[in-house]
C-alpha atoms as a PDB file:
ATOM      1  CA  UNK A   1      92.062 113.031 112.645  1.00  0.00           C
ATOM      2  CA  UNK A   2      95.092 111.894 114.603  1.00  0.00           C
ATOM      3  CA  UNK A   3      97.482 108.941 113.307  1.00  0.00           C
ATOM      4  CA  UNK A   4      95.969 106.641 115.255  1.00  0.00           C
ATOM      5  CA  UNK A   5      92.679 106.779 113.298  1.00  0.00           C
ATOM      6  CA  UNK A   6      94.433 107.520 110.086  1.00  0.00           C
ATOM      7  CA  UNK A   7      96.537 104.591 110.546  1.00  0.00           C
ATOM      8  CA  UNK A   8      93.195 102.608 111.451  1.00  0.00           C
ATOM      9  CA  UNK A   9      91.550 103.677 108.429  1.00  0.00           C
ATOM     10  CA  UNK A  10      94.623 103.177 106.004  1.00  0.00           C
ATOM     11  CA  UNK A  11      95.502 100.048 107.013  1.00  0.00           C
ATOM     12  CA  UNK A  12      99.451 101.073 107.614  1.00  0.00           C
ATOM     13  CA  UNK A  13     101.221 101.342 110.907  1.00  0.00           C
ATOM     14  CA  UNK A  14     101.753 104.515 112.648  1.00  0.00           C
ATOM     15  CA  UNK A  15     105.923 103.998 111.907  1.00  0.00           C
ATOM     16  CA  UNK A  16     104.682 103.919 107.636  1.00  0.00           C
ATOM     17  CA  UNK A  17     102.727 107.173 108.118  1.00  0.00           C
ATOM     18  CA  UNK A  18     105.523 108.887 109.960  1.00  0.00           C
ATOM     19  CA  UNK A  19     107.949 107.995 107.578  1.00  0.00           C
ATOM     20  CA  UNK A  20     105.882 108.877 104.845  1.00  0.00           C
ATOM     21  CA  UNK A  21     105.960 112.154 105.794  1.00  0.00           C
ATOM     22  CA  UNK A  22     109.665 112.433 106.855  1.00  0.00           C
ATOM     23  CA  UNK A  23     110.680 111.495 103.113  1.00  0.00           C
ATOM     24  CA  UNK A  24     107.731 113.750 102.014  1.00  0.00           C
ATOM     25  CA  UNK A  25     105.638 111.345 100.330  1.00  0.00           C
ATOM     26  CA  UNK A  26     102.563 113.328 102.914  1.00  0.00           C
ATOM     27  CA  UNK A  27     102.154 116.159 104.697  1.00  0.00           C
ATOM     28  CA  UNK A  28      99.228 116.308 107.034  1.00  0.00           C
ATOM     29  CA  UNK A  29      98.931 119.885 108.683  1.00  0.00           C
ATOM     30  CA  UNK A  30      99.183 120.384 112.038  1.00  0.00           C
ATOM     31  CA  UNK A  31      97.072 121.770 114.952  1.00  0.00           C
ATOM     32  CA  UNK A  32      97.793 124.295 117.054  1.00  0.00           C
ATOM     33  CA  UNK A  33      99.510 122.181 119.884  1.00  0.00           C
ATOM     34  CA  UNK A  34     101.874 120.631 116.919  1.00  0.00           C
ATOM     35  CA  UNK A  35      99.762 117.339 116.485  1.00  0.00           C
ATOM     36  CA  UNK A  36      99.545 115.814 112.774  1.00  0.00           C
ATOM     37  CA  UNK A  37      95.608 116.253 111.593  1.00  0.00           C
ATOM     38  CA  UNK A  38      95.213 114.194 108.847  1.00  0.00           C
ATOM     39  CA  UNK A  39      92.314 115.084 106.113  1.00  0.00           C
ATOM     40  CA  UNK A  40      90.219 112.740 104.453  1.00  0.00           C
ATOM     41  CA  UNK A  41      92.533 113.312 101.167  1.00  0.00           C
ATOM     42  CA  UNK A  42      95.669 112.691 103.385  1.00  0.00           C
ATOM     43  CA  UNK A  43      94.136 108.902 103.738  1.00  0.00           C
ATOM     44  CA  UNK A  44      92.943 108.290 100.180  1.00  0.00           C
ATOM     45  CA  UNK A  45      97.151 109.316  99.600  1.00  0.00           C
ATOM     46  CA  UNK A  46      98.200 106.808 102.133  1.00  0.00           C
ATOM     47  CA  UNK A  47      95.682 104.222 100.708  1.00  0.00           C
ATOM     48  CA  UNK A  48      97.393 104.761  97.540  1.00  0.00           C
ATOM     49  CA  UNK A  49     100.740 104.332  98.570  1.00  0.00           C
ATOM     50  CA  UNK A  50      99.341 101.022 100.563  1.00  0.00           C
ATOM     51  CA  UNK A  51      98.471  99.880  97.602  1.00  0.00           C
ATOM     52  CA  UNK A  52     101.202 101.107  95.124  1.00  0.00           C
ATOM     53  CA  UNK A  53     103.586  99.160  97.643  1.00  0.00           C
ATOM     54  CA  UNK A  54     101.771  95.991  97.706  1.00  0.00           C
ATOM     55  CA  UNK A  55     102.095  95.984  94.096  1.00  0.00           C
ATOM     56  CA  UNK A  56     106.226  96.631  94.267  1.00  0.00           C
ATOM     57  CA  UNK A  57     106.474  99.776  93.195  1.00  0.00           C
ATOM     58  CA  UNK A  58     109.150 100.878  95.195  1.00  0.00           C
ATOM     59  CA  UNK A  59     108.971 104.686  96.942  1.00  0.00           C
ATOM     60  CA  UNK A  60     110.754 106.206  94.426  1.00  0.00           C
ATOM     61  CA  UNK A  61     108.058 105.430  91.593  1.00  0.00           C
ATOM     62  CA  UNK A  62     105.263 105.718  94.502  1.00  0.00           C
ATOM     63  CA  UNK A  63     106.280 109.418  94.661  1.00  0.00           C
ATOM     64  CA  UNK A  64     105.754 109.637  91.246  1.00  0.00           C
ATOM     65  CA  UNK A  65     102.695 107.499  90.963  1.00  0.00           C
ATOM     66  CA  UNK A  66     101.509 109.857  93.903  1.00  0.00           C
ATOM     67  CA  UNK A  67     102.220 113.082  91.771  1.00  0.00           C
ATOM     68  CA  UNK A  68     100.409 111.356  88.290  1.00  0.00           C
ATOM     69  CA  UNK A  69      97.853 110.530  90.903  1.00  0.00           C
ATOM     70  CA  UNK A  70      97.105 114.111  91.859  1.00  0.00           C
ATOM     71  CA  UNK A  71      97.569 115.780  88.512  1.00  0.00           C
ATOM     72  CA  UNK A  72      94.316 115.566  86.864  1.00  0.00           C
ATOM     73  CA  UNK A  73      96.243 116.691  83.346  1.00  0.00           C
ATOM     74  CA  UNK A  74      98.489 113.727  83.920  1.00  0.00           C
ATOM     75  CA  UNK A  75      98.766 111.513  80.854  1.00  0.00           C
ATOM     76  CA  UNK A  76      98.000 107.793  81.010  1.00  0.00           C
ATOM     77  CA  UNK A  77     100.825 106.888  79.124  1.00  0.00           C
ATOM     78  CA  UNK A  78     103.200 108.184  82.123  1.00  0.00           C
ATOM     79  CA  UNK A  79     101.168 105.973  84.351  1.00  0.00           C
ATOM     80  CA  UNK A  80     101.517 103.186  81.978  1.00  0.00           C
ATOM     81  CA  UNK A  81     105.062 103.517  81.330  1.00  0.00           C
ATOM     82  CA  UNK A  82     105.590 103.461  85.086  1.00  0.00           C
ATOM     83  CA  UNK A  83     104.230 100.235  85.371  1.00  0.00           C
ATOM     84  CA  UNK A  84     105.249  98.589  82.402  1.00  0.00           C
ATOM     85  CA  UNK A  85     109.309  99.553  83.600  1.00  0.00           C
ATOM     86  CA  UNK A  86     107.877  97.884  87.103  1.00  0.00           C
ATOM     87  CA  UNK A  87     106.275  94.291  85.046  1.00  0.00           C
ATOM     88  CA  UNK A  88     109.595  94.232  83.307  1.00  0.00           C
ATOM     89  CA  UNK A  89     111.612  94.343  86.201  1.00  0.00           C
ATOM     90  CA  UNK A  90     109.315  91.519  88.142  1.00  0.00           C
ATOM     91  CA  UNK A  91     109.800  89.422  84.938  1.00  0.00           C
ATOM     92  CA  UNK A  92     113.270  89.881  85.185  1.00  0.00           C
ATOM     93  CA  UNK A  93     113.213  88.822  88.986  1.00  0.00           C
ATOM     94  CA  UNK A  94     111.171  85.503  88.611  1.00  0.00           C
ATOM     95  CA  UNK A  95     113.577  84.563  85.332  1.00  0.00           C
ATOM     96  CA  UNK A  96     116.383  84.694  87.706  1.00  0.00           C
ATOM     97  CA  UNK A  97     114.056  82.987  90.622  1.00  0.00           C
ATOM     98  CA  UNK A  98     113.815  79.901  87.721  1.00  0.00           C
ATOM     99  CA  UNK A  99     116.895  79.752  87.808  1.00  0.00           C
ATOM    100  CA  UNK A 100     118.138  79.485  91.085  1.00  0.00           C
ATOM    101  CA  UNK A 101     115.339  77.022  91.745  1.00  0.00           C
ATOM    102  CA  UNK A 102     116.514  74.857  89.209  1.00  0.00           C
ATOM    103  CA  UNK A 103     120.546  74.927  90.311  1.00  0.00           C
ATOM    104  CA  UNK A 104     119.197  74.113  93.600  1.00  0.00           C
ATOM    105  CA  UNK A 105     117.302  71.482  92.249  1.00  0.00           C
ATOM    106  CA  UNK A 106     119.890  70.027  90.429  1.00  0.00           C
ATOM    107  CA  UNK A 107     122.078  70.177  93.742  1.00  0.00           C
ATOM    108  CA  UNK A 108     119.954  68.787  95.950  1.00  0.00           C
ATOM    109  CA  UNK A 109     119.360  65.648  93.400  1.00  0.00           C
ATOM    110  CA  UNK A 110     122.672  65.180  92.997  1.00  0.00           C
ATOM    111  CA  UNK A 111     123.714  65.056  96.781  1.00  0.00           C
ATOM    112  CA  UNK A 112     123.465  61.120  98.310  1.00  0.00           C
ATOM    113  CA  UNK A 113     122.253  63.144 101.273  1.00  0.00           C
ATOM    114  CA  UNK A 114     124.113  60.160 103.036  1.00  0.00           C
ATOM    115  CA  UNK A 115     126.838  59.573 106.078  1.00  0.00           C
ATOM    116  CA  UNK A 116     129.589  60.395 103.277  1.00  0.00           C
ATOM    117  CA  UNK A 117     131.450  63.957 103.296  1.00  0.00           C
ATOM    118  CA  UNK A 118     131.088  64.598  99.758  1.00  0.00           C
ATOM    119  CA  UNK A 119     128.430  67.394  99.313  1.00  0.00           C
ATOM    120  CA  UNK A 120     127.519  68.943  95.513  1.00  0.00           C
ATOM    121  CA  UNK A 121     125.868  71.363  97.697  1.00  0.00           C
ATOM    122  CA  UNK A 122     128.878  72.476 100.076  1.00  0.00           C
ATOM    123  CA  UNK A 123     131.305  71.618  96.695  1.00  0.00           C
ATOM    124  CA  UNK A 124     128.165  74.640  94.830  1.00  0.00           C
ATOM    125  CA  UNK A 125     128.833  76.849  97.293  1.00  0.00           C
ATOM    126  CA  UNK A 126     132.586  76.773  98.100  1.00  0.00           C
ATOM    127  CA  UNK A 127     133.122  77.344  94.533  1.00  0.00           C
ATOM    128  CA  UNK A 128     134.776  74.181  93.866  1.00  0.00           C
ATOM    129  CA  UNK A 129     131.577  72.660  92.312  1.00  0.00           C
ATOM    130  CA  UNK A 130     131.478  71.241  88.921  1.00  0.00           C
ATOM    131  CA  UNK A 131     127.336  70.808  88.083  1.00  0.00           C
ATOM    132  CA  UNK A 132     126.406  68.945  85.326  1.00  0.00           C
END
């Protein structure tokens, strides 16, 4: 099938499936006249990947995801590890999230939000900010 159908039935633009394949992650073979023919397998892969991505794993552990995937003596505990590296990092990232929600949230209580020049916010940002 060409990469309009296989982008059709994976869900990813045309631009995805290309670069997929420039960085390796797929390699549909080609006809004759040098078009891509992508197999039924080729769009379970780029299903996986889909989803992989939508999950955050970035294309460094999709390629291995994607190579645990098509090992059938892979180990579950590779898999697992994988993802357990990837829940630590998102735990990591909505920690600091908290965070920055709540020094912004302290900032933006603190400013009169008035005609007067003096801005916690500007004060924050410039560096110059003492927030209590």
């Amino acid at each position: 099938m060409n990469i309009g159908i296989a982008s059709e039935k994976s869900g990813l633009p045309s631009k995805t499936i290309r670069y997929y394949e420039d960085i390796g992650l797929l390699r549909p073979s080609r006809t004759d006249n040098g078009y891509r023919d992508y197999s039924v397998a080729d769009i379970h892969r780029l299903r996986f990947l889909q989803r992989s991505r939508s999950l955050g794993f970035s294309v460094d552990e999709c390629r291995q995801l994607l190579s645990l995937y098509q090992d059938k003596d892979r180990e579950s505990a590779d898999v697992k590890s994988i993802a357990e590296a990837k829940l630590v990092e998102i735990d990591r990232k909505i920690a600091e999230l908290v965070g920055l929600r709540g020094l912004l949230h302290h900032l933006v209580e603190h400013c009169h939000g008035d005609e007067r020049p003096d801005c916690p916010i500007i004060d924050e940002l410039a560096g110059e900010g003492v927030v209590q």
